[in-house]
Protein backbone atom coordinates (compact mmCIF):
# COMPACT_ATOMS: atom_id res chain seq x y z
CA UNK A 1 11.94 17.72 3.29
CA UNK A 2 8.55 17.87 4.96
CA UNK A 3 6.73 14.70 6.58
CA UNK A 4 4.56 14.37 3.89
CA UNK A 5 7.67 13.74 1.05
CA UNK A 6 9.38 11.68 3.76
CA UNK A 7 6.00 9.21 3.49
CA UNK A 8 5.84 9.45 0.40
CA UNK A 9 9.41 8.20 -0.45
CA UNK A 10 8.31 5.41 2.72
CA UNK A 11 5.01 4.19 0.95
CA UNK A 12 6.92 4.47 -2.61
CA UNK A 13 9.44 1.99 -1.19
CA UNK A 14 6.96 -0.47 0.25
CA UNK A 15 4.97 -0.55 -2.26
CA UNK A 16 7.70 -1.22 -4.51
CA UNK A 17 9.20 -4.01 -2.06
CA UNK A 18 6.01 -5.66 -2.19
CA UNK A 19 5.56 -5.69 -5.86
CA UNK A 20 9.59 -6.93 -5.96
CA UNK A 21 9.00 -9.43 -3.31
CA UNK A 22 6.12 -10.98 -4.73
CA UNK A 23 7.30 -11.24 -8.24
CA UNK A 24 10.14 -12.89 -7.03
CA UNK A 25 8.36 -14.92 -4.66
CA UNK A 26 9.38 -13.98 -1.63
CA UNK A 27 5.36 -12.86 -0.35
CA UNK A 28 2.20 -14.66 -1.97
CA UNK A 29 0.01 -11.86 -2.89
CA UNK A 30 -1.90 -13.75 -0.53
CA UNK A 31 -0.21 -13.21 2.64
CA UNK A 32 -0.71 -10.58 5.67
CA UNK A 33 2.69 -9.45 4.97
CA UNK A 34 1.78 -8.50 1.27
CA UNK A 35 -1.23 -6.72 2.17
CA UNK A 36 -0.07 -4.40 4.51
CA UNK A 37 2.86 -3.37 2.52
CA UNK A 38 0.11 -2.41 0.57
CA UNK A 39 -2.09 -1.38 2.79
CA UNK A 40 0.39 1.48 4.58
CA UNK A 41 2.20 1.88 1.88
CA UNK A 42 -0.71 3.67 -0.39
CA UNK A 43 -1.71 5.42 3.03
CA UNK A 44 1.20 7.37 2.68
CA UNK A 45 1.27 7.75 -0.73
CA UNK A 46 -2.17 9.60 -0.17
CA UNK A 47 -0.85 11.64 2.56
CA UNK A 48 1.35 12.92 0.25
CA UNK A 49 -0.71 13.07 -2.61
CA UNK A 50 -3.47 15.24 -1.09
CA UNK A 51 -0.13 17.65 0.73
CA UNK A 52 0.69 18.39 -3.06
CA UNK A 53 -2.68 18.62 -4.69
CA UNK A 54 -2.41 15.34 -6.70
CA UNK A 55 -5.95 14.13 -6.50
CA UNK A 56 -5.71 11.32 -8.79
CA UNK A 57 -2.71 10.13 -7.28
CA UNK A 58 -4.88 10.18 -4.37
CA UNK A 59 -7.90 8.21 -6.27
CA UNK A 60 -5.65 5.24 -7.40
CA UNK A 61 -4.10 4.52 -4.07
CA UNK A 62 -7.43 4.93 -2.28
CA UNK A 63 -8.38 2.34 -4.39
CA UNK A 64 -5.36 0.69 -3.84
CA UNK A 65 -5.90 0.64 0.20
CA UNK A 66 -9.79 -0.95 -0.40
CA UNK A 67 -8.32 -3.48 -2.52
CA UNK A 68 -5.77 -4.36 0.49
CA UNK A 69 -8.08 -4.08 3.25
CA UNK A 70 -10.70 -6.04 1.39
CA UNK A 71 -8.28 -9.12 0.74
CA UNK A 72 -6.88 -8.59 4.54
CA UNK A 73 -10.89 -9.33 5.73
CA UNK A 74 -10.31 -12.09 3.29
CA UNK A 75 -7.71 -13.66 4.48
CA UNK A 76 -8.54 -12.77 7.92
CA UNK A 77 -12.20 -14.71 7.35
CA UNK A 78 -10.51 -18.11 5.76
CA UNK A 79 -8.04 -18.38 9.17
CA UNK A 80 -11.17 -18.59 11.53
């Protein structure tokens, strides 16, 4: 298994423990925590994405990983 499929399986994971965490209401969609599940795990899901040529695998979690860094600056901006 090459780096690339080993984050790829790791940003599958937190992405999905982010999506199961907030649905159950363990994270607010809101919270640090939430967003950087996100955040890294759609960084690795484009590592691995662009390693096997899936380019708009790559497009949706690039958008995925503006969406999370634009609520982080959020959230970031309404603590100060």
């Amino acid at each position: 298994m090459s780096l690339a499929d080993i984050l790829g399986w790791v940003g599958s994971i937190e992405i999905l423990a982010a999506f199961g965490l907030n649905s159950f209401q363990k994270l607010k969609s809101d919270s640090v925590a939430f967003q950087l599940l996100n955040l890294s795990g759609a960084s690795f899901l484009i590592i691995n994405s662009v390693a096997h040529g899936a380019y708009p695998f790559t497009f949706i979690n690039s958008v995925w990983v503006a969406i999370s860094l634009s609520a982080l600056v959020k959230i970031g901006l309404r603590k100060s």
